[in-house]
Structures are given as structure tokens and as C-alpha cells.
Protein backbone atom coordinates (compact mmCIF):
# COMPACT_ATOMS: atom_id res chain seq x y z
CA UNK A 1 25.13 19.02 100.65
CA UNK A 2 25.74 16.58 104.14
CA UNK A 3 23.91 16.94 106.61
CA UNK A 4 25.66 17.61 109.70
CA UNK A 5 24.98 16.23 113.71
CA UNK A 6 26.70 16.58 117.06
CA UNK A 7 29.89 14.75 115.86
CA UNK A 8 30.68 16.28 112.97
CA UNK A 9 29.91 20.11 113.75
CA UNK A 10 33.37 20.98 114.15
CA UNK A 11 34.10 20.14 110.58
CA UNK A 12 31.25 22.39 110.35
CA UNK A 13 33.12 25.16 112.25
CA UNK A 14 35.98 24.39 110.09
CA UNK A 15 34.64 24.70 107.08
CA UNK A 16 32.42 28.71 107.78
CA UNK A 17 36.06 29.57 109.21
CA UNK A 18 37.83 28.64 105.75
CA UNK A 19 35.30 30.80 104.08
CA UNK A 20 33.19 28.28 102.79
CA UNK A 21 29.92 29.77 103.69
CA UNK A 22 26.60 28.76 102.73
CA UNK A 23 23.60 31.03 102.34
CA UNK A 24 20.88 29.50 104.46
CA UNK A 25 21.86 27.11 107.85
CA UNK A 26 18.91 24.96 109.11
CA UNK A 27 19.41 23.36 112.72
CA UNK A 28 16.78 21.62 114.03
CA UNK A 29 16.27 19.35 117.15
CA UNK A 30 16.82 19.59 120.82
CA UNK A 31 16.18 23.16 121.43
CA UNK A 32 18.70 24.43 123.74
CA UNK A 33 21.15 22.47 121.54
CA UNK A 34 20.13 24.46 118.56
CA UNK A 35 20.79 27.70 120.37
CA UNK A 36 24.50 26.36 121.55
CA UNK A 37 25.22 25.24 118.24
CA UNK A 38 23.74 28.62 116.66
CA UNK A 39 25.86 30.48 119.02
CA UNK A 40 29.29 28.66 118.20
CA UNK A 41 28.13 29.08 114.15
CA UNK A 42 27.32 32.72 114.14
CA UNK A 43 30.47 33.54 115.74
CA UNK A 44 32.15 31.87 113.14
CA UNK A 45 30.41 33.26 110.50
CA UNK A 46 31.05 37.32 112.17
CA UNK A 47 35.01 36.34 112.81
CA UNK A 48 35.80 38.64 110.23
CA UNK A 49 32.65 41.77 110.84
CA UNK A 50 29.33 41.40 111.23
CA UNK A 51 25.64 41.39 113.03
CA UNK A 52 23.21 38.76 114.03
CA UNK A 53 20.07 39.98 113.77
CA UNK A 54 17.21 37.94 116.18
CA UNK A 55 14.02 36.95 115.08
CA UNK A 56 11.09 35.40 117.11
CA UNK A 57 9.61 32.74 114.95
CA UNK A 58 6.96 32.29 116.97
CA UNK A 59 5.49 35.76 116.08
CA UNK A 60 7.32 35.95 113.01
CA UNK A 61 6.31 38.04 109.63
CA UNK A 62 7.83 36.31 106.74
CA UNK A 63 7.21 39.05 104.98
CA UNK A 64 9.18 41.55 107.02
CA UNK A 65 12.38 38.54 107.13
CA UNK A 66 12.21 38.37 103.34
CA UNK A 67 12.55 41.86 102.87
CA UNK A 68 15.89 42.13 105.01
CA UNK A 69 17.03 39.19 103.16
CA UNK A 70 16.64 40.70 100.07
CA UNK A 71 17.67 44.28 100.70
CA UNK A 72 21.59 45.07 100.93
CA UNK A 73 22.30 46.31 104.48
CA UNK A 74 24.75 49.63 104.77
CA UNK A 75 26.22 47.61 107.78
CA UNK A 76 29.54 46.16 107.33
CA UNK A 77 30.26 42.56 107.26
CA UNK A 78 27.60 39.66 107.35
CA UNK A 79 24.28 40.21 108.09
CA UNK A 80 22.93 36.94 109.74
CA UNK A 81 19.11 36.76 110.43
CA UNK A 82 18.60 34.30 112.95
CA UNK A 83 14.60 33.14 113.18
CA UNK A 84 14.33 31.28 116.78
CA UNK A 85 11.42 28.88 117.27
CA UNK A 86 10.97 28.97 113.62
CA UNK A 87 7.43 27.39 112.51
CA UNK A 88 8.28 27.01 108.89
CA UNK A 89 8.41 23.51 108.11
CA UNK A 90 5.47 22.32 110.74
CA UNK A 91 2.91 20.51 109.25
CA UNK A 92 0.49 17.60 110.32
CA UNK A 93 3.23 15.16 110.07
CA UNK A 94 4.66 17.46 113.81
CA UNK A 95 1.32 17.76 115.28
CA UNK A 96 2.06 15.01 117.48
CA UNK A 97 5.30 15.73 118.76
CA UNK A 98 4.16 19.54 119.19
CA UNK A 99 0.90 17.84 121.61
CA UNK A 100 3.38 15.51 123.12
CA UNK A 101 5.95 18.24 124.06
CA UNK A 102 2.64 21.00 125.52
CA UNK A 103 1.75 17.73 127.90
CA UNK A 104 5.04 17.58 129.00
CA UNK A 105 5.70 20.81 129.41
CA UNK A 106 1.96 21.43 131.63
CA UNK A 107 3.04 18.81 133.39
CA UNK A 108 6.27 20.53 134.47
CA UNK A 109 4.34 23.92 135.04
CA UNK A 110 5.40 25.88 131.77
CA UNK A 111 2.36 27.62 130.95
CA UNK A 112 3.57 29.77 128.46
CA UNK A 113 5.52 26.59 126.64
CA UNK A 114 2.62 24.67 126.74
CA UNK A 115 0.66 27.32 125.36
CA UNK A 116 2.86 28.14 122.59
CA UNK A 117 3.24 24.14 121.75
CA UNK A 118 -0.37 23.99 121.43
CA UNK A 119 -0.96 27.23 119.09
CA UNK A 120 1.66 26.04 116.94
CA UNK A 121 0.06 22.37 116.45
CA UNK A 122 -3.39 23.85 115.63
CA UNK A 123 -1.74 26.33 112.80
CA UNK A 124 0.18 23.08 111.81
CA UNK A 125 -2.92 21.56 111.27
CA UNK A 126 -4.67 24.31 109.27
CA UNK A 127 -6.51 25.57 111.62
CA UNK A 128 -6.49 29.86 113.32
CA UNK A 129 -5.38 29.40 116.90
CA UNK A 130 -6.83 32.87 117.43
CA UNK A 131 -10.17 31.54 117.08
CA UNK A 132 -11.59 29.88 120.29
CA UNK A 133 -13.97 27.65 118.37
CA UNK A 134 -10.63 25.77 116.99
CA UNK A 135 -9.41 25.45 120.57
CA UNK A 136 -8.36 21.08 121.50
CA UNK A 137 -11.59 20.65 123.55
CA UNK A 138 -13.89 21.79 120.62
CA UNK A 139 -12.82 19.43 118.02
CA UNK A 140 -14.66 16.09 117.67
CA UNK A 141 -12.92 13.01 116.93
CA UNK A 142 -13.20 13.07 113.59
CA UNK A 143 -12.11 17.11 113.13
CA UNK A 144 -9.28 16.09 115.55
CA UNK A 145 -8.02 13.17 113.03
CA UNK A 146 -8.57 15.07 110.07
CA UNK A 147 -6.97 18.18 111.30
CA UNK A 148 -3.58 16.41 113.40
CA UNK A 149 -3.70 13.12 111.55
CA UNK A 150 -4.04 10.72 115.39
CA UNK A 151 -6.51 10.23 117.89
CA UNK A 152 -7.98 12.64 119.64
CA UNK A 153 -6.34 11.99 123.45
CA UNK A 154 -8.77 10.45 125.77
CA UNK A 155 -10.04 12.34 129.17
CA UNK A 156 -10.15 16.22 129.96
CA UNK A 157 -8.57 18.51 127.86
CA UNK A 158 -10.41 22.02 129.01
CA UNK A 159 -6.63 22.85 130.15
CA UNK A 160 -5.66 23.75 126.54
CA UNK A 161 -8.55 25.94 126.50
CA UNK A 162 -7.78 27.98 129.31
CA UNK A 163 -3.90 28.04 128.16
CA UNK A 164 -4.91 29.77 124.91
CA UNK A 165 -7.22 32.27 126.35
CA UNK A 166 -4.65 33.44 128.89
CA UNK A 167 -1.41 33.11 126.60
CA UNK A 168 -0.90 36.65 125.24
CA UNK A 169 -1.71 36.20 121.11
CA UNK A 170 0.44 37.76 118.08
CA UNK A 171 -0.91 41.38 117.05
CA UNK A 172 -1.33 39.57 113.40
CA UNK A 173 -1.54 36.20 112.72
CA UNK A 174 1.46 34.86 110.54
CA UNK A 175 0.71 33.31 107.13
CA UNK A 176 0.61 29.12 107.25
CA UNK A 177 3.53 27.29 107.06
CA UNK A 178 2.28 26.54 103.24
CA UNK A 179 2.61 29.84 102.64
CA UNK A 180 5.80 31.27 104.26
CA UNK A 181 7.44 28.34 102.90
CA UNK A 182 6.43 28.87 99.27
CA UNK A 183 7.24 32.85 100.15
CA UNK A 184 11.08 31.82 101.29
CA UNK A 185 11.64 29.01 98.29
CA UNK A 186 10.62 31.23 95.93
CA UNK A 187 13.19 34.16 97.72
CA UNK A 188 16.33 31.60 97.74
CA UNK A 189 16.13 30.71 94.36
CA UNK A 190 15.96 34.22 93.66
CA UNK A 191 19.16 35.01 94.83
CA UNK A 192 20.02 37.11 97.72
CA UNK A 193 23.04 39.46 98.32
CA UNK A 194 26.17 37.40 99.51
CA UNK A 195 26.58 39.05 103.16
CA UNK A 196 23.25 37.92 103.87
CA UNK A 197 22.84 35.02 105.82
CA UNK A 198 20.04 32.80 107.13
CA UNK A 199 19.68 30.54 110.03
CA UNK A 200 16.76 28.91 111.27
CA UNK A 201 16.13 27.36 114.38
CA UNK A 202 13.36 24.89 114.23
CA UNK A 203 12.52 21.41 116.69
CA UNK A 204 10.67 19.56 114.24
CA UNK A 205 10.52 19.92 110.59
CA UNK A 206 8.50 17.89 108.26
CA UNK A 207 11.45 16.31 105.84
CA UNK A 208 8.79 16.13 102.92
CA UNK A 209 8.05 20.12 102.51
CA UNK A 210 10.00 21.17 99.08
CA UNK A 211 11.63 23.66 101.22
CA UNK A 212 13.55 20.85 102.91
CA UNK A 213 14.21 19.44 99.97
CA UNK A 214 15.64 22.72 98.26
CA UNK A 215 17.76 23.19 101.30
CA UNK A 216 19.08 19.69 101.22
CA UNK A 217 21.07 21.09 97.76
CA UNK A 218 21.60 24.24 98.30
CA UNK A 219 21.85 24.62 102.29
CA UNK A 220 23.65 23.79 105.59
CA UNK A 221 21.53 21.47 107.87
CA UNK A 222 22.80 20.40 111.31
CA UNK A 223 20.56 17.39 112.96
CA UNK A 224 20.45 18.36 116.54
CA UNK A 225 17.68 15.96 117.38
CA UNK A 226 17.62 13.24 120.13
CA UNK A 227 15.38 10.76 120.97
CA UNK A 228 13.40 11.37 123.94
CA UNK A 229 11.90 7.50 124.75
CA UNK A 230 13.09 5.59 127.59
CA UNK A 231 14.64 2.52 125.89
CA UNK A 232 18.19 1.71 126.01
CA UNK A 233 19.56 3.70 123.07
CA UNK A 234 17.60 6.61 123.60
CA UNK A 235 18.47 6.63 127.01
CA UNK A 236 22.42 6.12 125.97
CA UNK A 237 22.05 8.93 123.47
CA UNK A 238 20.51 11.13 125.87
CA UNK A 239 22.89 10.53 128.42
CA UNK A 240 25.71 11.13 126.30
CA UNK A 241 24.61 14.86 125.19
CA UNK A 242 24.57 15.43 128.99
CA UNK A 243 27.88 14.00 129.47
CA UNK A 244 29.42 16.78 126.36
CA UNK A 245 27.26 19.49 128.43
CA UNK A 246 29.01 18.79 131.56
CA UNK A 247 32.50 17.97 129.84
CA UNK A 248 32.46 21.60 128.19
CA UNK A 249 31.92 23.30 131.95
CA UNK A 250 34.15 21.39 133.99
CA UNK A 251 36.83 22.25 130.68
CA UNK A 252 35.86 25.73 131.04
CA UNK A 253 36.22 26.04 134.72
CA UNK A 254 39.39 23.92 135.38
CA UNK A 255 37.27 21.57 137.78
CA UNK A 256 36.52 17.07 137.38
CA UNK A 257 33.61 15.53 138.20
CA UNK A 258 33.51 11.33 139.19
CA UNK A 259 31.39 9.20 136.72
CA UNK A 260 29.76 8.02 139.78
CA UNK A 261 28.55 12.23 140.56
CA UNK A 262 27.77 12.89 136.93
CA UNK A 263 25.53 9.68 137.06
CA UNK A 264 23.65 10.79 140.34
CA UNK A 265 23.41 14.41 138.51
CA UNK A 266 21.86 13.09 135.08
CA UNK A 267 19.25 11.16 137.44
CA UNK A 268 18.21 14.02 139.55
CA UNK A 269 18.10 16.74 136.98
CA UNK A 270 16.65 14.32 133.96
CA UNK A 271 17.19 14.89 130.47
CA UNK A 272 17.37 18.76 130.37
CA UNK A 273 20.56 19.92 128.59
CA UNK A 274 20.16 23.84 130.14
CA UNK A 275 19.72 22.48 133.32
CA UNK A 276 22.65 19.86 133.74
CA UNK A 277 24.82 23.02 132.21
CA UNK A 278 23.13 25.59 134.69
CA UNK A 279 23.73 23.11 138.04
CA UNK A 280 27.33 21.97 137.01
CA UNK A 281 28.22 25.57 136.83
CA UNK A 282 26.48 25.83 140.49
CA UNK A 283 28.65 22.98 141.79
CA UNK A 284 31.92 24.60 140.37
CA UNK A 285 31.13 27.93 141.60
CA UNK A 286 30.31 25.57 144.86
CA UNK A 287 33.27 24.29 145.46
CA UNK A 288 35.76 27.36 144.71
CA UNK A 289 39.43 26.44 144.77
CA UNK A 290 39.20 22.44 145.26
CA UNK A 291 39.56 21.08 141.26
CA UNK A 292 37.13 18.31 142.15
CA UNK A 293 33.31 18.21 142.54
CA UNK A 294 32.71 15.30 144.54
CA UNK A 295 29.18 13.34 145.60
CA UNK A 296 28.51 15.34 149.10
CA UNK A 297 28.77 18.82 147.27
CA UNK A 298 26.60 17.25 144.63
CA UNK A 299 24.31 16.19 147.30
CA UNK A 300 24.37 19.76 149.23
CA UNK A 301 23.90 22.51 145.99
CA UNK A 302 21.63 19.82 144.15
CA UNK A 303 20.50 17.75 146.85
CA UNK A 304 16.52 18.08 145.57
CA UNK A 305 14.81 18.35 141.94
CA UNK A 306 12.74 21.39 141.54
CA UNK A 307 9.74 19.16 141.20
CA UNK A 308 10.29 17.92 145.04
CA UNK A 309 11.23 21.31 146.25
CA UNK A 310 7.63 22.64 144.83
CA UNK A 311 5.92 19.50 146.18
CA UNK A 312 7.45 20.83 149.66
CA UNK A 313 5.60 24.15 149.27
CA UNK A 314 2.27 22.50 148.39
CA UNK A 315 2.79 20.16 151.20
CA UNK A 316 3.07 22.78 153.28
CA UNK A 317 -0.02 24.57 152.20
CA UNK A 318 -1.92 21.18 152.48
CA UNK A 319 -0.89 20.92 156.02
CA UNK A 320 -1.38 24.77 156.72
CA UNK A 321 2.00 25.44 157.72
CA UNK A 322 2.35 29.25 156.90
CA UNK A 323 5.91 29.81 158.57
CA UNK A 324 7.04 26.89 156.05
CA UNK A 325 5.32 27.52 153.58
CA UNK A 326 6.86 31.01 153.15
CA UNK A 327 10.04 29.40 153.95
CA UNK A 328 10.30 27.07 151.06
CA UNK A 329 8.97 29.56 148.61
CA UNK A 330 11.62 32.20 149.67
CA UNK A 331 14.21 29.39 149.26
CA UNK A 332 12.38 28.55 146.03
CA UNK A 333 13.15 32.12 144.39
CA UNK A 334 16.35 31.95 145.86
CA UNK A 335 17.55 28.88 143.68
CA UNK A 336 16.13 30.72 140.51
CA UNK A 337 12.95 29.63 140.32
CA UNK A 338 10.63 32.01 139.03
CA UNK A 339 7.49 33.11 140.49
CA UNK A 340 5.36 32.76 137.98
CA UNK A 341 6.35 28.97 138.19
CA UNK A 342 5.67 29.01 141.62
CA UNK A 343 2.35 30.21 140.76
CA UNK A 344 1.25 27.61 137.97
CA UNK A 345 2.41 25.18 140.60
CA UNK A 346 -0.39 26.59 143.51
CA UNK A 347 -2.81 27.04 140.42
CA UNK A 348 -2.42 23.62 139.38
CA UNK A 349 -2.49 22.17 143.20
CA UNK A 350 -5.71 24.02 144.27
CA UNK A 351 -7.65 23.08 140.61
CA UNK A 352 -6.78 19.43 142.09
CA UNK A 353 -7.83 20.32 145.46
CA UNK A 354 -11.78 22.02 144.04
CA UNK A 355 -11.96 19.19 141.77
CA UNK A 356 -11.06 16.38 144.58
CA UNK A 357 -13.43 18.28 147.25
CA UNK A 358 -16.42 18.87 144.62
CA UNK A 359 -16.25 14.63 144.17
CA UNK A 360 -15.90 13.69 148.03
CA UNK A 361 -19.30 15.46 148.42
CA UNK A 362 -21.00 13.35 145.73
CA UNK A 363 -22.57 10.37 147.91
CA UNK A 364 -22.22 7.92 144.99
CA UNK A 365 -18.34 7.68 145.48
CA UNK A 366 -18.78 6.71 149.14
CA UNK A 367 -15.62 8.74 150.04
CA UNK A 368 -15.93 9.95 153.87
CA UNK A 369 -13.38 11.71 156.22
CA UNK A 370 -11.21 9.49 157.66
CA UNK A 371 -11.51 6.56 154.98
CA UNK A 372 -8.64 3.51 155.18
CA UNK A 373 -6.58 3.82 151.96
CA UNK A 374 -7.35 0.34 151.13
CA UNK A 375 -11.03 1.10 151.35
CA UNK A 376 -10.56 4.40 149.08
CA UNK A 377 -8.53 2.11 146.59
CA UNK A 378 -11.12 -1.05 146.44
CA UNK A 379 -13.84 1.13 146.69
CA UNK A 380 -13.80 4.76 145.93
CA UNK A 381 -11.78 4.83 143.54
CA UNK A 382 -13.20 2.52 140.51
CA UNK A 383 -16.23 4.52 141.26
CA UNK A 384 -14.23 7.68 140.49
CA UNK A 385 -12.87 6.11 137.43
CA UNK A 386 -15.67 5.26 135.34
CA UNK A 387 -15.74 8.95 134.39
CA UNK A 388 -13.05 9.58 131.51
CA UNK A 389 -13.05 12.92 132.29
CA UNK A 390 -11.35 12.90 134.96
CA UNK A 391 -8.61 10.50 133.51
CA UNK A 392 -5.60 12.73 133.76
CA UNK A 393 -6.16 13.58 137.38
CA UNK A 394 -6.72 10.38 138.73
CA UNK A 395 -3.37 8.79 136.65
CA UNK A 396 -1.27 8.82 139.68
CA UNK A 397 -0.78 6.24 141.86
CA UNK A 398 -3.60 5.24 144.48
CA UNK A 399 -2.08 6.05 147.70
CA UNK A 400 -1.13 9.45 146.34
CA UNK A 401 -4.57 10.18 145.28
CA UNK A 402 -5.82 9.18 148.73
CA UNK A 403 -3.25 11.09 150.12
CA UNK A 404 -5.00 14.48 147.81
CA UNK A 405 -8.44 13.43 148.62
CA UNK A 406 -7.72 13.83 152.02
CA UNK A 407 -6.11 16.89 151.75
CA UNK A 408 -8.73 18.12 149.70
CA UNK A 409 -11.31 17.33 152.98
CA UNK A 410 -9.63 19.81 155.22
CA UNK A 411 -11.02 22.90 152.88
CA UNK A 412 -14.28 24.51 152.64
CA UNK A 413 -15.12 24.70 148.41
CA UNK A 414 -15.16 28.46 149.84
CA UNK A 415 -11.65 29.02 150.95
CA UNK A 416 -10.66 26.82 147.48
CA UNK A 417 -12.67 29.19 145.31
CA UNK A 418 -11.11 31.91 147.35
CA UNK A 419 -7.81 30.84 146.88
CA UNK A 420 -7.95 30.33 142.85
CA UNK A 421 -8.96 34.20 143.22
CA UNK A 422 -6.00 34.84 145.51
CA UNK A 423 -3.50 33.23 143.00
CA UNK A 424 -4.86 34.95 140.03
CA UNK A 425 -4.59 38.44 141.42
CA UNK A 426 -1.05 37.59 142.31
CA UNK A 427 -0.54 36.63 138.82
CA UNK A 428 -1.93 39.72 137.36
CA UNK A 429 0.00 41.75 139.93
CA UNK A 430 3.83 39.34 138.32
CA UNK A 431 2.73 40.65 135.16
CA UNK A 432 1.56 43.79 135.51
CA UNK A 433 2.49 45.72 138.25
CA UNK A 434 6.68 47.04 139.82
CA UNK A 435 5.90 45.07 143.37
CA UNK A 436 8.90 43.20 143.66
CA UNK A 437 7.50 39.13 143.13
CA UNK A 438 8.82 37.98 146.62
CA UNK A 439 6.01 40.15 148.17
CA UNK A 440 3.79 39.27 145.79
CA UNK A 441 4.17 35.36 146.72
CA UNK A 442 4.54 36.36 150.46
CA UNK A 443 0.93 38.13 150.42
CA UNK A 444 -0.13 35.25 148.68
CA UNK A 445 0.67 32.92 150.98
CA UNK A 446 -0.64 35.02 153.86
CA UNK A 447 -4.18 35.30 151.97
CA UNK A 448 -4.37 31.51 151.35
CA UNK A 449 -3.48 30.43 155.12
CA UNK A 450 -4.18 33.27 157.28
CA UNK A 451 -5.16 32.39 160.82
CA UNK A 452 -8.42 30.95 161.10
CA UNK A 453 -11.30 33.69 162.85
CA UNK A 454 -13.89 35.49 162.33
CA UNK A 455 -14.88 35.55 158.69
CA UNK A 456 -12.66 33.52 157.53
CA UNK A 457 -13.81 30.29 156.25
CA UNK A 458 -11.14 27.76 155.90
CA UNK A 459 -12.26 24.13 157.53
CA UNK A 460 -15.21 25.59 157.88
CA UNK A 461 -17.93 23.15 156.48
């Protein structure tokens, strides 16, 4: 059978509404593409009765999916089981792209995405994620090539560590990919009742897996994927999903958009489908009855990327501004931004600020109060380098790490180690208690930069 992509979906469409309907659909790629594309296919497929059924692959028993795929459901109409997140086809051959999407998605504060990225790269690779002797940092070289087929990444990777013993863990642990696959091949060419559908939603599969192969004859795959590199074509490509995104919005809510704005959009928001879709409905919303979005309401209701509106919160922490410090984070939770994002953020930002303090107090780095950045860059800092492990915190440019070091200076290792335990009480309180998560930030705030006095130990050396 083709495979489909992008372009030719709505001959796709076309085809499920014409009855031709296949028994198993594979997407796979971009993730919030998958779930658009999903959306538009199961509709199709219930036009005439029926239920889609959700699955979390990610926790998934392929046991429990086989047996609804087998049985014959007393519901009328089609009976579509849709696994999200599936893990199915992983295998070493994803490992890297499942490490390179858990750095990118630390690096933009997603804990929980990170966390899941990495569990499902060590299962890919054999290995039980529940066990804490398999966690990244406790591999050697060697285990690390064997187990994910390419280099174990250089400088500190303790962060995966701590991801997997916070990230909440399936009550069972799933069968391998080996064996779900073999479990589901065997199932298909078994048969199973007509109004019984399968879709699975995957972001990388492994092409080579007989599964794939079995589904290349006897399946409907849709190739959502798109490269993520920075050359020219990938960057064309990329651009040109966002472009559809926006094009479907503006369509949808009668509105036009300049070339010119949808440029300055794709730049400030970057290559995130959801949130070029979730900001253009903003600006439409924005600008009520006038049909056109133009560059100054661009500039006013998406005038900062959430990364610069959470480096204005730690800014103002770093400078001890409490009035904007609550401020911003008010405004932050205002514009959707959750709070447990907000969190990871001040997590990550006072780690920085321990680790950075802990170093200017080793004499050997010659870092004192004060210091000219060009004497922190030509001296200080090569020092500081020498040690690997502290490779992926000192990546930034020099001036900005100057600019941290200093911060770091203001705070007593005290108030730092108090803080961590401020932010992780708040974080238990997000998770498990009914205070509303405003107040829980506010009184977080208030414990990190409360006024200095008696007892209190900030700048206190």
C-alpha cells in the first residue's frame, strides 16, 4: 500500500470516506501533527457511527489493546483504538533521536517530556527504566554504546537521574518493543473483526521491525515527519508546515495575516506547530472585527517568547526585586503558562546559582567579587573549563556566564540551599494539594526574597 505525507492526506480522507478502509493506520512524525491528522482521520472513519477509544502508549498493556482488538464490541459502528505515544516500533536504531528530543525538551523546562523521552530510550535499548542502576549516568562508555548504539554524551548527565526518580513510573512495566510487536503481528495476521480499527501514533519508528514491514502491505501509513536541522531545506520544510498551521486558522476565523507578520511570528515562536496554531488564534481573537492581523498587534499579544518572559522572572529574582518578580509570574500564568513550568524554570536557575557559588569559593579559579568580564573570560574561565563535568553549564556564552557568576555572589550557599527547599515544597504542594497554584507561586516568591532581618540569611556571608 502508499505511503501517505502532508500532501497527499486528503486523498487519504477521500479514500476512508468512499469506504475504503483499512484495518490498522500508522502515523508517525511530528507529534502534534500526528494528533491533527488522527483527528481529521477518525472523524472520517466514525462519519457513519462509531467510538474512538484512547490509549496511552506510554503506559500501554499490549495485552489489554489486543484483547479489544480481538473481541467484537456490542457498540454500534467502528470501534477505533487509538494508542498515543505509541512505543512499538522503538528500537536502538531511535535511541538517539529519543536522547536528542529529552535534551531539548530539559532545555525548554519539560520535565515530564524529558523524563518520558529518556525512559523510553533506555527500554529501546533493552534495558528496565524502573531500575535506577540502568539510569544515563550509570552506564560506562562501553554499556552506553552497546546498549544505544553512539557515544555516550560528554559532561554531566546526573539530570537524567534525578528526572527518573521524580517522574511518576507505570504500575507494571510494559513488555519490550520485541515483544509487543511480535504480540500485535501475530494478532493482524490473525484477523480481527471488520469494525475494529487501529491507529497508532508513534514519532519514530524503526523502518526495519517486521511489523513495519507487515504494515507496509497490509496497512495505512501517513509520514508526518519533518526534519528538525537548521539547513536550508529543513528550515524551508519546517517553515512551510507552519505556514498550513496558520493558513487553516486565519481560514477558520475569516481573518489575513502579511507574509512579512507570519515571518516575524515563525521567528519568535520557533518551530512549534501547537504553538504557532495556539498564538494565531490569540491574534485573531486580538483583533476582533478588523479581517487583518497586522505587525503592531503581532508585536503587542506576542511581543516576547516564553523563554524571555521566564528569563524576566529569574532576572528579577537575581536582582531581588520581589514586587516584579511577582509581577511577571502573575503575568506568566496569565498567558497560559503553567506553574509547574514556572517552577522547573526557578529549579533549574537556583541549581545554576549553588553550582556557580560552590565554584567562586574554590581559590583555584581566582574568581572574586567584582571581577572585569574580560578578566573572568581570560582567566577564570579556562580554569573552570578543564572540568568536563561541568560542560553543559558553562556552554553559554562568556559574558552571560559572568553575568550568572555574579549573580550567584550576591547569595549565601544558605539562602540557595534554602531556596531549592522552598521550590520543592511548592512543587509537592502543585501536585498534591487544592491551593489554587497562583498562591502557591506567590508564597514562593515571598519565601525566596523576603526582606532581609533577623534570621534570615540572604547576602549574608
Amino acid at each position: 500500500m502508499p505511503v501517505y505525507d502532508r500532501k497527499t492526506m486528503p486523498a487519504l480522507l477521500k479514500e476512508i470516506r468512499n469506504n475504503t478502509i483499512a484495518p490498522v493506520y500508522l502515523l508517525f512524525g511530528e507529534r502534534f501533527l500526528c494528533r491533527q491528522a488522527a483527528e481529521k482521520i477518525g472523524k472520517a472513519l466514525c462519519e457513519n457511527g462509531g467510538i474512538i477509544h484512547s490509549i496511552d502508549g506510554e503506559n500501554e498493556d499490549i495485552s489489554a489493546t489486543i484483547a479489544k482488538l480481538r473481541s467484537f464490541s456490542l457498540l454500534p459502528g467502528k470501534q477505533i483504538y487509538q494508542v498515543n505515544s505509541s512505543r512499538i516500533f522503538h528500537s536502538k536504531k531511535v535511541t538517539k533521536a529519543l536522547w536528542n528530543r529529552a535534551v531539548k525538551a530539559i532545555n525548554d523546562d519539560k520535565n515530564e517530556r524529558a523524563a518520558s523521552c529518556i525512559r523510553a530510550m533506555l527500554e529501546a535499548g533493552g534495558l528496565d527504566s524502573t531500575d535506577q542502576d540502568n539510569a544515563p549516568p550509570n552506564l560506562s562508555a562501553a554499556q552506553w554504546k552497546k546498549c544505544f548504539g553512539f557515544a555516550k554524551p560528554a559532561g554531566n548527565i546526573d539530570w537524567t537521574k534525578e528526572l527518573l526518580s521524580a517522574a511518576p513510573q507505570a504500575a507494571s512495566k510494559p513488555p519490550s518493543g520485541n515483544d509487543s510487536a511480535t504480540q500485535l503481528l501475530t494478532t493482524l495476521q490473525e484477523g480481527i473483526p471488520t469494525d475494529n480499527i487501529l491507529m497508532l501514533l508513534a514519532e519514530d519508528v524503526d523502518k526495519r521491525k517486521k511489523l513495519y514491514k507487515f504494515f507496509k502491505k497490509n496497512a495505512v501509513i501517513l509520514d508526518l515527519k519533518v526534519d528538525s536541522g537548521s539547513g536550508y531545506q529543513a528550515k524551508k520544510t519546517q517553515q512551510s508546515v507552519l505556514q498550513e498551521q496558520v493558513n487553516t486558522v486565519l481560514r477558520a476565523m475569516n481573518k489575513t495575516m502579511a507574509p512579512q507578520v507570519a515571518q516575524q511570528l515563525f521567528e519568535r515562536v520557533g518551530f512549534h506547530p501547537v504553538a504557532v496554531v495556539m498564538e494565531t488564534e490569540k491574534l485573531a481573537l486580538y483583533v476582533g472585527d478588523s479581517p487583518k492581523i497586522t505587525l503592531e498587534d503581532l508585536n503587542t499579544v506576542v511581543g516576547r517568547t516564553r523563554q524571555e518572559a521566564l528569563f524576566e522572572l529569574t532576572q528579577a529574582i537575581g536582582e531581588n526585586k520581589l514586587d516584579t518578580a511577582l509581577l511577571v509570574a502573575q503575568r506568566l500564568q496569565e498567558n497560559s503558562i503553567h506553574a509547574l513550568a514556572i517552577i522547573a524554570t526557578l529549579r533549574n536557575f537556583t541549581r545554576k546559582l549553588l553550582l556557580f557559588s560552590s565554584l567562586q569559593r574554590q581559590s583555584k579559579y581566582g574568581f572574586t567579587a567584582g571581577i572585569p568580564p574580560k578578566v573572568f573570560q581570560q582567566q577564570c574561565l579556562p580554569l573552570l573549563k578543564e572540568n568536563e563535568r561541568w560542560e553543559k553549564e558553562l556552554t553559554a556564552h562568556p559574558f552571560a556566564i559572568y553575568m550568572q557568576f555574579t549573580t550567584a555572589s550576591k547569595f549565601s550557599l544558605p539562602t540557595l540551599t534554602a531556596w531549592m527547599r522552598h521550590i520543592l515544597q511548592a512543587e509537592m504542594r502543585l501536585k498534591g494539594s487544592p491551593v489554587a497554584a497562583v498562591t502557591v507561586i506567590d508564597h514562593l516568591l515571598l519565601s525566596m526574597l523576603k526582606p532581609v532581618g533577623k534570621g534570615n540569611l540572604q547576602n549574608q556571608h
